[in-house]
N, C-alpha and C. Protein backbone atom coordinates (compact mmCIF):
# COMPACT_ATOMS: atom_id res chain seq x y z
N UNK A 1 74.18 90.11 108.16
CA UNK A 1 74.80 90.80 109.30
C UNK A 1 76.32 90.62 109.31
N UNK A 2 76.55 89.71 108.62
CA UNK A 2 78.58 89.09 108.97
C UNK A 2 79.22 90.32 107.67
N UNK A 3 78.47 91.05 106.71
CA UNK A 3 78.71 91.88 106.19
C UNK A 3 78.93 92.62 106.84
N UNK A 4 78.46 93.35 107.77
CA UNK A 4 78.57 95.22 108.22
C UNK A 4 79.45 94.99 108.79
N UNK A 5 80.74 94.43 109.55
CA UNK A 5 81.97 95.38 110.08
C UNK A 5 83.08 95.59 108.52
N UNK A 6 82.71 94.69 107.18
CA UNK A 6 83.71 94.99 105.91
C UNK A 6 82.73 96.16 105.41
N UNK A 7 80.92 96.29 105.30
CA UNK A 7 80.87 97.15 105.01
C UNK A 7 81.36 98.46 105.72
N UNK A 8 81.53 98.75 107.12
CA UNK A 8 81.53 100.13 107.58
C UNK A 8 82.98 100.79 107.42
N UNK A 9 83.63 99.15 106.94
CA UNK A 9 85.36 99.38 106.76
C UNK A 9 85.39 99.97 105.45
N UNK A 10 84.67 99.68 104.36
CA UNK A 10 84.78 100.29 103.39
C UNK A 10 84.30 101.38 102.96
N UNK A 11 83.26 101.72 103.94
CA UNK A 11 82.90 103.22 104.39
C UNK A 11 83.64 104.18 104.69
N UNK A 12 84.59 104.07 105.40
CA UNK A 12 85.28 105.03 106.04
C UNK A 12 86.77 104.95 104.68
N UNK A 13 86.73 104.05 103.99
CA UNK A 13 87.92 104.37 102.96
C UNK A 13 87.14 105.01 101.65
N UNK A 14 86.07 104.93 101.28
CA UNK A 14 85.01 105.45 100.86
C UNK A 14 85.23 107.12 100.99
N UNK A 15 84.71 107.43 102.25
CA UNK A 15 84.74 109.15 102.85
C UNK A 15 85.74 109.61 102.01
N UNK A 16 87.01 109.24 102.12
CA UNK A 16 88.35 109.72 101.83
C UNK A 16 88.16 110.77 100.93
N UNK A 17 88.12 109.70 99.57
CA UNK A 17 87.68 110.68 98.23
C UNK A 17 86.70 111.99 98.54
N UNK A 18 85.30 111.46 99.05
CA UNK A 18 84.65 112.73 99.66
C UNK A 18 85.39 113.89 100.72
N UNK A 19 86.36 113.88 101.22
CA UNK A 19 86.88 114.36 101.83
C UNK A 19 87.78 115.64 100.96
N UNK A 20 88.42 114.90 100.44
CA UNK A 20 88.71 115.80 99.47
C UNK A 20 88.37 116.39 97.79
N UNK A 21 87.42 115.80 97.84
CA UNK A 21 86.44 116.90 96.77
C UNK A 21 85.60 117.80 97.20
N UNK A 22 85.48 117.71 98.79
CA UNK A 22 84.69 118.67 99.51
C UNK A 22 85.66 119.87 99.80
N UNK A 23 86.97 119.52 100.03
CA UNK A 23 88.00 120.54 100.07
C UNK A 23 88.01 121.25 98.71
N UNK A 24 88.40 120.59 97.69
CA UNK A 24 88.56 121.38 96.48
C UNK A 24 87.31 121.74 95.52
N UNK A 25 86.34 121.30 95.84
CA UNK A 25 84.94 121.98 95.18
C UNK A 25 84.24 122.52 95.56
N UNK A 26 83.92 122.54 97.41
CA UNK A 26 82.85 123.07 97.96
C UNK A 26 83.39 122.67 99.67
N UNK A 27 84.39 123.63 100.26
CA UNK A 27 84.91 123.22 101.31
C UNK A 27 84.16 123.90 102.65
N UNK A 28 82.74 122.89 103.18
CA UNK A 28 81.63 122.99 103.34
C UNK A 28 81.87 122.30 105.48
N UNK A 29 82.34 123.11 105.97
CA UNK A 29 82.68 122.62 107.83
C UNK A 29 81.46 121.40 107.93
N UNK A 30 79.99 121.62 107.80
CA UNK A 30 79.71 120.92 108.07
C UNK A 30 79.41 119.42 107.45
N UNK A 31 79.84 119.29 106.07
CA UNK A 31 80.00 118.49 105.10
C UNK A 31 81.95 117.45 105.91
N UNK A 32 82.60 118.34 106.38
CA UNK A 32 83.81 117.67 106.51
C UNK A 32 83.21 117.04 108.30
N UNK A 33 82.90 117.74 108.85
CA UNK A 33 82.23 117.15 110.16
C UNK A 33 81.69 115.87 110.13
N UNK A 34 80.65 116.05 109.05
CA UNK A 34 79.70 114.53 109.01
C UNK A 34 80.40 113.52 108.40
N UNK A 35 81.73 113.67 108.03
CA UNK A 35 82.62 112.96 107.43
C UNK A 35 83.08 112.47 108.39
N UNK A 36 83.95 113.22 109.42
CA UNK A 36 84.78 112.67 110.36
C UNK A 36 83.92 111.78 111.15
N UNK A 37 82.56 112.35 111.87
CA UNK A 37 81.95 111.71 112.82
C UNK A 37 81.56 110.32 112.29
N UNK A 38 81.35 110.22 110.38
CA UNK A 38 81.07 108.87 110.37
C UNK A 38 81.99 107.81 110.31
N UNK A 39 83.23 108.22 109.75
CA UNK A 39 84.59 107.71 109.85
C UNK A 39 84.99 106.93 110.89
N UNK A 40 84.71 108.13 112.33
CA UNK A 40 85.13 107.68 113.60
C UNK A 40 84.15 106.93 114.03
N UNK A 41 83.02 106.93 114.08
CA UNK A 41 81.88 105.97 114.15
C UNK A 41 81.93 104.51 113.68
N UNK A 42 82.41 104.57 112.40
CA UNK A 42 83.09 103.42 112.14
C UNK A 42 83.87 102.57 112.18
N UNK A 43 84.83 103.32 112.92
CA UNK A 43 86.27 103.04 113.27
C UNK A 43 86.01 102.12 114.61
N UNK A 44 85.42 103.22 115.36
CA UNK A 44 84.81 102.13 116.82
C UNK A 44 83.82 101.00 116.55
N UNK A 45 83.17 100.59 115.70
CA UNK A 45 82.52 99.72 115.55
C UNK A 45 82.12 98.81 114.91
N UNK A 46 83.19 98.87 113.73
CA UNK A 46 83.45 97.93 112.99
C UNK A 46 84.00 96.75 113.53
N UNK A 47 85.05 96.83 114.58
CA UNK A 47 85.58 95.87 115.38
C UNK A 47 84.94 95.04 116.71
N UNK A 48 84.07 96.04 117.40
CA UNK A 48 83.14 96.00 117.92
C UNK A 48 82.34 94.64 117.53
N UNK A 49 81.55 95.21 116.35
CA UNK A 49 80.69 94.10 115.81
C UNK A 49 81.33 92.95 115.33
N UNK A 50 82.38 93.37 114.90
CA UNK A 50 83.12 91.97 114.18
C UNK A 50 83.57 90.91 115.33
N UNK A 51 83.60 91.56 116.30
CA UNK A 51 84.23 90.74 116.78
C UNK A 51 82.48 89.45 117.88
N UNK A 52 82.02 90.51 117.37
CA UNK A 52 80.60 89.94 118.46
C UNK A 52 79.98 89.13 117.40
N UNK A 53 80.10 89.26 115.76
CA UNK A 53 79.53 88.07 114.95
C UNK A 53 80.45 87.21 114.82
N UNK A 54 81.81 87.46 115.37
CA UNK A 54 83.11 86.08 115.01
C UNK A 54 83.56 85.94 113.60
N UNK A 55 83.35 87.19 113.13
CA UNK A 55 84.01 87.52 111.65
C UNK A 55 85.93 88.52 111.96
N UNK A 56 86.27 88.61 113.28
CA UNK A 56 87.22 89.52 113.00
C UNK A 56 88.65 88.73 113.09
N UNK A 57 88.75 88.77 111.54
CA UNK A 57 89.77 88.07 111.06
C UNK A 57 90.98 89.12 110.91
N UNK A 58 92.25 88.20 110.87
CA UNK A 58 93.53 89.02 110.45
C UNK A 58 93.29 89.88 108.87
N UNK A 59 92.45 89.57 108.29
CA UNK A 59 92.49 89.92 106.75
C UNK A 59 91.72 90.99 106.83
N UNK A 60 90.63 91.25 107.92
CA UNK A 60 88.86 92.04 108.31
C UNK A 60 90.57 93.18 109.12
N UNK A 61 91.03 93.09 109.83
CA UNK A 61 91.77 93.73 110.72
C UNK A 61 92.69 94.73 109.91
N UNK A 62 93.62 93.79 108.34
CA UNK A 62 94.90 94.70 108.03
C UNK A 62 93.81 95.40 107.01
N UNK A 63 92.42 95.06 106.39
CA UNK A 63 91.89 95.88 105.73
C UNK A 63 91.21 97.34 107.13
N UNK A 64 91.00 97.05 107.75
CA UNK A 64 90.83 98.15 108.67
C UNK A 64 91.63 98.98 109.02
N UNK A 65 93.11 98.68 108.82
CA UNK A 65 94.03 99.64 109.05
C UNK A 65 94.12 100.23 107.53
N UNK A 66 94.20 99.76 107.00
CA UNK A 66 94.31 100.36 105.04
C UNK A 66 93.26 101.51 105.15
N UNK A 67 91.86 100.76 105.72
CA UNK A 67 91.44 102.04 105.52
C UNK A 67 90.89 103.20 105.96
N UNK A 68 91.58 103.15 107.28
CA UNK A 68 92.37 104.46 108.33
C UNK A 68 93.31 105.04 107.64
N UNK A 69 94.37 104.68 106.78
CA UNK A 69 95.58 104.95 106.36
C UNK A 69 95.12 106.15 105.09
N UNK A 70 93.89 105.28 104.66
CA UNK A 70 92.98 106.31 103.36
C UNK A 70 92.40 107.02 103.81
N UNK A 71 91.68 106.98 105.00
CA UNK A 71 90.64 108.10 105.27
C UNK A 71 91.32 109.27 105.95
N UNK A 72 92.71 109.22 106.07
CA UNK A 72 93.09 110.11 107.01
C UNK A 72 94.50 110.87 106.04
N UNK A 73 94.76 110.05 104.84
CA UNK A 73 95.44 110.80 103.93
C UNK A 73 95.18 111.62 103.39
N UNK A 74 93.66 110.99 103.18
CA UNK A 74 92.87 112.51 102.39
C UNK A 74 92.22 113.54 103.51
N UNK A 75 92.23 113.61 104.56
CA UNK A 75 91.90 114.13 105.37
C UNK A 75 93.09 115.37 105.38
N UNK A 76 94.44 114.95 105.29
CA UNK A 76 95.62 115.57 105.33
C UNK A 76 95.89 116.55 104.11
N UNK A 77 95.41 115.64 103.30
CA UNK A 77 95.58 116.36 101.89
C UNK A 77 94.61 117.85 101.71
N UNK A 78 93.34 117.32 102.64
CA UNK A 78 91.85 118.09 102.36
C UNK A 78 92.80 119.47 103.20
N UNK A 79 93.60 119.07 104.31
CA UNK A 79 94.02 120.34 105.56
C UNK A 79 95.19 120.97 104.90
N UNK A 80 95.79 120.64 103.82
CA UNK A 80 96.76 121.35 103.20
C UNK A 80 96.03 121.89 102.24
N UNK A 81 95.11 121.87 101.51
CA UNK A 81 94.54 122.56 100.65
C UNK A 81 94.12 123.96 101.15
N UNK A 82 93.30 123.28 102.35
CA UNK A 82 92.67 124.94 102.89
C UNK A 82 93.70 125.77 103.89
N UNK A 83 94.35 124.81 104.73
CA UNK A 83 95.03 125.52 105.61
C UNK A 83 96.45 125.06 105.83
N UNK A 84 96.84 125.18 104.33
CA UNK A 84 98.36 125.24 104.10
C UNK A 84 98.83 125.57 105.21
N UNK A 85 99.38 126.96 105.93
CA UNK A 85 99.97 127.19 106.55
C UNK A 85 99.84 126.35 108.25
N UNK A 86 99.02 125.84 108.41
CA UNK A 86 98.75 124.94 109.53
C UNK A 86 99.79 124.07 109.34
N UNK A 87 99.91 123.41 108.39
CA UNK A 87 100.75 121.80 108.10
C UNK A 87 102.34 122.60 108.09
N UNK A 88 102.31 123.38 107.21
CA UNK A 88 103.69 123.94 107.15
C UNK A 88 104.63 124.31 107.98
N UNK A 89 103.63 124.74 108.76
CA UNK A 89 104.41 125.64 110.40
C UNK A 89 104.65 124.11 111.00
N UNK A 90 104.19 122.96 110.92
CA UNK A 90 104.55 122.05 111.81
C UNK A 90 105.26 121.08 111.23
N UNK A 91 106.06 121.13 110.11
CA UNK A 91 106.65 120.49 108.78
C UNK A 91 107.51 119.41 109.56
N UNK A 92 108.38 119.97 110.24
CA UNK A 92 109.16 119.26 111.07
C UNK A 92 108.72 118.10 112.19
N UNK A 93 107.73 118.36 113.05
CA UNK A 93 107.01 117.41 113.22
C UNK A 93 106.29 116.04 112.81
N UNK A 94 105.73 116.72 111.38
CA UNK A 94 105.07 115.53 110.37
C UNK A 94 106.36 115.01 109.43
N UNK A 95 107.54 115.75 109.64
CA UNK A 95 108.34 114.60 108.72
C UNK A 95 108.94 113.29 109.56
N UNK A 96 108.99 113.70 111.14
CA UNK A 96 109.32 112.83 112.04
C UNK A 96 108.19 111.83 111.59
N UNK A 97 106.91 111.91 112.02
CA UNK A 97 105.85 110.93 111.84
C UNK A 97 106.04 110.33 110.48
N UNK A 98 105.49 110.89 109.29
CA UNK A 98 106.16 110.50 107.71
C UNK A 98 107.28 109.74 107.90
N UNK A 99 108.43 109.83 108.54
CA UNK A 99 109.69 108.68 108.44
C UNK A 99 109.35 107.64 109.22
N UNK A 100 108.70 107.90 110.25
CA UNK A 100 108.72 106.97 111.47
C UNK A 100 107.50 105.77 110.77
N UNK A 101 106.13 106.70 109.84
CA UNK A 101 105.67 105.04 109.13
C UNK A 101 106.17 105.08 108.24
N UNK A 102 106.43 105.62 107.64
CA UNK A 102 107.88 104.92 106.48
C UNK A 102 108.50 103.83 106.67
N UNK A 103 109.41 103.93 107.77
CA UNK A 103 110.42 102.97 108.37
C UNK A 103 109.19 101.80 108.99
N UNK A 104 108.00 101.74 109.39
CA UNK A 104 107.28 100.79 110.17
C UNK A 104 106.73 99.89 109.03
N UNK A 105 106.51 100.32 107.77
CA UNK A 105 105.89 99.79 106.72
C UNK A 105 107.26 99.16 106.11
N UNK A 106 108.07 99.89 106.08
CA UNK A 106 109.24 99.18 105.29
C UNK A 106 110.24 97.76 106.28
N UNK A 107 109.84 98.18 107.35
CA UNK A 107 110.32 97.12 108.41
C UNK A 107 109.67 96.09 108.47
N UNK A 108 108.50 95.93 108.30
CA UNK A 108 106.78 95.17 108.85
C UNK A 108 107.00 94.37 107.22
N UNK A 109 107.31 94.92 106.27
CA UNK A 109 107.04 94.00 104.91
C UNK A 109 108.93 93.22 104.76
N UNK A 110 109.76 94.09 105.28
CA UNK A 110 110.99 92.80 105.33
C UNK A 110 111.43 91.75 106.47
N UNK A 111 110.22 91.93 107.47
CA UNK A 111 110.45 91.21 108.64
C UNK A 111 109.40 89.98 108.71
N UNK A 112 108.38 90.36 107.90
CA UNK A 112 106.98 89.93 108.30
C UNK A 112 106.28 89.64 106.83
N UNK A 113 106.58 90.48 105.57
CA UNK A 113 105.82 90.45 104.13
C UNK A 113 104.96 90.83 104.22
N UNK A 114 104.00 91.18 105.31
CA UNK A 114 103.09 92.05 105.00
C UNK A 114 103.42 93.68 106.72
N UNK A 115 102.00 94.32 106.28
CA UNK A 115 102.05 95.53 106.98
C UNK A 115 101.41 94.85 108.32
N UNK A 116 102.35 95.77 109.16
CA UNK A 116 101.54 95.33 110.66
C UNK A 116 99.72 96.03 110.84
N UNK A 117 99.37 94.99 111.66
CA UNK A 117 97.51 95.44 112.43
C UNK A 117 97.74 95.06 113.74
N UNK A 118 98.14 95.89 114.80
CA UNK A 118 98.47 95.39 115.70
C UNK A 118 97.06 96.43 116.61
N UNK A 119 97.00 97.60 115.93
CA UNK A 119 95.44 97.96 116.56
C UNK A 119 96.11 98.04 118.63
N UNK A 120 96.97 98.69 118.22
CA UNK A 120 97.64 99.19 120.21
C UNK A 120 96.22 100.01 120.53
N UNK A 121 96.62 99.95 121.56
CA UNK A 121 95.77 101.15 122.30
C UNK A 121 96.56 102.13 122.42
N UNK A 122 97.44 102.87 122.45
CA UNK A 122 98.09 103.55 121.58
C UNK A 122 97.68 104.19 120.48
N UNK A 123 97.50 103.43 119.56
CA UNK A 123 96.83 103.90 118.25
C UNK A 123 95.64 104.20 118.17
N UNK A 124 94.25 103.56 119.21
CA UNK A 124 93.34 103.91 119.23
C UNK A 124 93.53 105.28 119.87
N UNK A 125 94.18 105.75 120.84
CA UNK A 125 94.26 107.22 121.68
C UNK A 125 94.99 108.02 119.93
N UNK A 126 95.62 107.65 119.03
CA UNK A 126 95.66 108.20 118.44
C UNK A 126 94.34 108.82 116.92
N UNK A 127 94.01 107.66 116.75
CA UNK A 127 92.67 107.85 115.90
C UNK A 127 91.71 109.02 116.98
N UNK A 128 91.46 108.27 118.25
CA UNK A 128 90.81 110.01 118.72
C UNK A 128 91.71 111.23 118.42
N UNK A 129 92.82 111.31 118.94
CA UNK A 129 93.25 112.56 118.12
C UNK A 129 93.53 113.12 116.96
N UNK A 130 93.64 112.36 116.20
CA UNK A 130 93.09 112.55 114.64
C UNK A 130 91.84 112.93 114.49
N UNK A 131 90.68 112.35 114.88
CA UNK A 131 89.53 113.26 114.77
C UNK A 131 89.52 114.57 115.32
N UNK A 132 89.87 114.79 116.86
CA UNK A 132 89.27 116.01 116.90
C UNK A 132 90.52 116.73 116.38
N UNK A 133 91.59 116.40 116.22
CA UNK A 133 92.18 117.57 115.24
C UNK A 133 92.10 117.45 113.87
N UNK A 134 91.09 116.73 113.15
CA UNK A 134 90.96 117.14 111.90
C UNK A 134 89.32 118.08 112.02
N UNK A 135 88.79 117.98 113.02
CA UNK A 135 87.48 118.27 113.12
C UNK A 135 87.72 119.47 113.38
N UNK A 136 88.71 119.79 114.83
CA UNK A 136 88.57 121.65 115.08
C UNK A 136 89.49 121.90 113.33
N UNK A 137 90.57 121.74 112.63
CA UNK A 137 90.98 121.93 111.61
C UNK A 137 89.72 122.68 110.52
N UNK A 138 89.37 121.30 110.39
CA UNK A 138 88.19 120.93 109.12
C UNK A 138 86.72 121.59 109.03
N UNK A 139 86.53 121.13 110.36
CA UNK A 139 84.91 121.89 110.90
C UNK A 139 84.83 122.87 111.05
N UNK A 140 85.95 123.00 112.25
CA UNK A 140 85.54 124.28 112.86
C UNK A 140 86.78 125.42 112.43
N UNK A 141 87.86 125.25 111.51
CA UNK A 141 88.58 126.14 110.89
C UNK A 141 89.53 126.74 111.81
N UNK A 142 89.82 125.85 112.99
CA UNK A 142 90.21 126.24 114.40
C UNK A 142 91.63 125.48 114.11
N UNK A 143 92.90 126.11 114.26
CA UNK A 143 94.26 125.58 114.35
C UNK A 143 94.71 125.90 115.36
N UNK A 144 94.77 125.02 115.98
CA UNK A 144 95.24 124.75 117.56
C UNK A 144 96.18 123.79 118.12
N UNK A 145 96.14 123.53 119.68
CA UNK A 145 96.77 122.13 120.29
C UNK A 145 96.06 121.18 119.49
N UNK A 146 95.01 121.06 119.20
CA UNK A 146 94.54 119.57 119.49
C UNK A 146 95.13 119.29 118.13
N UNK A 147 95.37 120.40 117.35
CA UNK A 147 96.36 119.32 115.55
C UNK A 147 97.32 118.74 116.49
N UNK A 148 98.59 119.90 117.28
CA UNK A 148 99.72 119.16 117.92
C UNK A 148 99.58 117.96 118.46
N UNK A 149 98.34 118.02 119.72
CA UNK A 149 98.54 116.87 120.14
C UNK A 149 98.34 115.70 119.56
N UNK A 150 97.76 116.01 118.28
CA UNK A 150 97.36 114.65 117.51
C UNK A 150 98.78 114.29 116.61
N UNK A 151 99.26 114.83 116.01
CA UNK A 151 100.49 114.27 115.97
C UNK A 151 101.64 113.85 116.64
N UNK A 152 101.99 114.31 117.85
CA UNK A 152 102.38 113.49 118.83
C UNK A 152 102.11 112.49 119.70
N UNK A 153 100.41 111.81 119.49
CA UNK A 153 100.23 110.55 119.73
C UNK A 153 100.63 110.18 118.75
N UNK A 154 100.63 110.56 117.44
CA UNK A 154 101.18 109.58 115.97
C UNK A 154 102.46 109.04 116.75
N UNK A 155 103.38 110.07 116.73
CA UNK A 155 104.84 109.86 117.07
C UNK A 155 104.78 108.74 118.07
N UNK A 156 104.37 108.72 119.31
CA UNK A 156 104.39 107.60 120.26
C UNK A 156 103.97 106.65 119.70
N UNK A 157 102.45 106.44 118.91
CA UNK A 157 102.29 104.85 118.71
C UNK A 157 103.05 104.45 117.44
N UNK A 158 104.03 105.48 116.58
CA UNK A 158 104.78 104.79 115.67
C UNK A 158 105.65 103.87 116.16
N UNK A 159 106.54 104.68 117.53
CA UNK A 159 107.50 104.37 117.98
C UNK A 159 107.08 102.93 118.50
N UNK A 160 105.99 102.77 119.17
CA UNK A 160 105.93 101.83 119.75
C UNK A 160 105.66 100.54 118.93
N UNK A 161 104.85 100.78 118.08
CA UNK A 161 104.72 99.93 116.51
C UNK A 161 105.88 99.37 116.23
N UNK A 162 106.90 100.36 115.87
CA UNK A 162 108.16 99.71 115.62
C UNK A 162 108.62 98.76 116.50
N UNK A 163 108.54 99.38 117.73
CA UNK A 163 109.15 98.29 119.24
C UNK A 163 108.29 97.01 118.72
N UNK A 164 107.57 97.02 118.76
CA UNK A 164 106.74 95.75 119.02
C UNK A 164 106.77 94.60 117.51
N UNK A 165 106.84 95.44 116.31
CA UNK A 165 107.37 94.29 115.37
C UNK A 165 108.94 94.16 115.47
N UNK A 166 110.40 94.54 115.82
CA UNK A 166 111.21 94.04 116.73
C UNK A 166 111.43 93.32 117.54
N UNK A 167 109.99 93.47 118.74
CA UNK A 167 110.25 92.49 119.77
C UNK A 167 109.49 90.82 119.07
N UNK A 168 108.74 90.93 118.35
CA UNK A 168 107.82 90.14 117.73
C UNK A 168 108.42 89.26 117.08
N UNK A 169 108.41 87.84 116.97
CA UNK A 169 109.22 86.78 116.00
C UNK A 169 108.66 86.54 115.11
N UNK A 170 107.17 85.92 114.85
CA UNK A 170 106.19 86.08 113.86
C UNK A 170 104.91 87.29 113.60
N UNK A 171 104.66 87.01 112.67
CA UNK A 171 103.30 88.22 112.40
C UNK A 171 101.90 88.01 113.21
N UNK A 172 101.88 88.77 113.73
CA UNK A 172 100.63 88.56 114.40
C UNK A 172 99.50 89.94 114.75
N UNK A 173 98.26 89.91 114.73
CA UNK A 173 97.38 90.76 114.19
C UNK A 173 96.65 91.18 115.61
N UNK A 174 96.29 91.94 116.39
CA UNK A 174 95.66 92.65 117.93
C UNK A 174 96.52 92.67 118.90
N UNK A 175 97.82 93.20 118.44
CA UNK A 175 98.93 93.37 119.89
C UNK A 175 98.36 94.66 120.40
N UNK A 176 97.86 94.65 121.78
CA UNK A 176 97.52 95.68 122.68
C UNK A 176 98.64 96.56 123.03
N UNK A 177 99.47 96.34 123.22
CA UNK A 177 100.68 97.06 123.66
C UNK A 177 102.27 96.46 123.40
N UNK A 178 103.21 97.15 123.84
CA UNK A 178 104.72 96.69 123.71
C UNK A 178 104.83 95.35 124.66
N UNK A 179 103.85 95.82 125.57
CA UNK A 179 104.19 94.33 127.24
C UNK A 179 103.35 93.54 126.37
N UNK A 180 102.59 93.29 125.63
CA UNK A 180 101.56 92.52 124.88
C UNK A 180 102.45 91.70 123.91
N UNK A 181 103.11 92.45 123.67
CA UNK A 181 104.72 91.96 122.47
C UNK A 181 105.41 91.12 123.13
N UNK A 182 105.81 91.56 123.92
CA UNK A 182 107.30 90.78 125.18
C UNK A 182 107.06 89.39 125.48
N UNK A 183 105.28 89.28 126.17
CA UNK A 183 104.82 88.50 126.30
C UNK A 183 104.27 87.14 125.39
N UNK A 184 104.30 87.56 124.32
CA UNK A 184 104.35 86.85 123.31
C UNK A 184 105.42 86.43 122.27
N UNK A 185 106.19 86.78 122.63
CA UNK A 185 107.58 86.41 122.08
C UNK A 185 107.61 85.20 122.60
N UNK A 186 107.57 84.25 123.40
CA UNK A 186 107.70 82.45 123.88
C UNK A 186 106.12 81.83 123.01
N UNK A 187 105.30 82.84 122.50
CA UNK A 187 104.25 81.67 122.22
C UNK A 187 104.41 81.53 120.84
N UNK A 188 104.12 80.03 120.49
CA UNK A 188 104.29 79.50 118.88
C UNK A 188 102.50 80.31 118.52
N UNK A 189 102.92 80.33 116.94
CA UNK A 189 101.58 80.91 116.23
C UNK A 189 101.89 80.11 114.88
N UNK A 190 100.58 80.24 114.27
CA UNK A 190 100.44 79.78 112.78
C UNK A 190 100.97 80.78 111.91
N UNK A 191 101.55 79.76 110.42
CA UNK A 191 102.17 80.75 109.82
C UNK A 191 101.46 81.87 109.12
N UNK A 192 101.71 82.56 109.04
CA UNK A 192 101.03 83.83 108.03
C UNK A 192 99.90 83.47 107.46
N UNK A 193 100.34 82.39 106.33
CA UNK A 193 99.31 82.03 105.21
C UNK A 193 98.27 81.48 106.39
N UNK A 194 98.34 80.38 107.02
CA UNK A 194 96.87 80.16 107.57
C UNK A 194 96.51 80.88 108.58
N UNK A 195 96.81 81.58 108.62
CA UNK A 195 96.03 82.96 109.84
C UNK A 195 95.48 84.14 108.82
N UNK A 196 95.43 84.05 107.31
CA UNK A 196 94.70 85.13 106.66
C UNK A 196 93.25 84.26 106.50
């Protein structure tokens, strides 16, 4: 049982590849559907469980963000294949997001050496909007608000990502929010190495 929240994590980085061979060999709505729903299924409950068998470690956590980071690249990749012009018309938008984790990954490894898992709630309101805008996208072939609004939760929880490894003195892995940051700026923590 202390297996299934690394297996369902490696599930959903798993999909990825399927994600996009379903785009370029057989680009099948309800094949990309059962993708997302298991993805997101996983996403909620990998942590869930991990945290209810006392397996959810900093190491169980930055592999959970890795592989959100995979399942949703190829997800991106799968929506430029079919519906180029969707991504294009909003180019300007996704290069804001594209710089903004750019700059969070490149900040997070010279501040910290590794990538932040801070898992905001923030970011969870963003993983829902990543699904249903890859789902009306993907599934249902529908280009709409819900892509927009899903990239403009990106934009907010980048921003706030950034705030919070700034406000942050050491590395630390389930910051709920920016006030979650602030507040923890006076407390001592273990170094890196013994918190993996």
């Amino acid at each position: 049982m202390k297996h299934v929240p690394l297996i369902l994590t490696v599930l959903r980085a798993a999909l990825g590849p399927v994600v996009v061979a379903l785009a370029f060999f057989d680009p099948w709505p309800v094949g990309f559907g059962a993708c997302l729903v298991i993805a997101f299924l996983s996403d909620v409950f990998d942590g869930i469980i991990a945290r209810r068998l006392g397996v959810a470690t900093p190491a169980l956590r930055r592999l959970d963000s890795i592989a959100d980071s995979i399942f949703y690249v190829a997800a991106l990749l799968a929506a430029y294949h079919l519906h180029r012009e969707a991504i294009i018309q909003r180019w300007h938008v996704l290069a804001i997001l594209a710089a903004l984790e750019a700059a969070r990954y490149a900040f997070d490894y010279m501040k910290f050496g590794r990538e932040a898992s801070y898992h905001m709630w923030s970011s969870k309101a963003w993983g829902i909007g990543l699904f249903v805008g890859f789902f009306s996208l993907l599934a249902l072939g529908a280009d709409g608000m819900a892509v927009d609004v899903a990239i403009w939760i990106g934009i907010v929880a980048d921003i706030e990502g950034l705030a919070i490894s700034l406000a942050l003195r050491e590395w630390r892995s389930d910051v709920p929010s920016l006030v979650h940051a602030m507040k923890l700026r006076s407390v001592p923590v273990e170094s890196p190495e013994k918190r993996s």
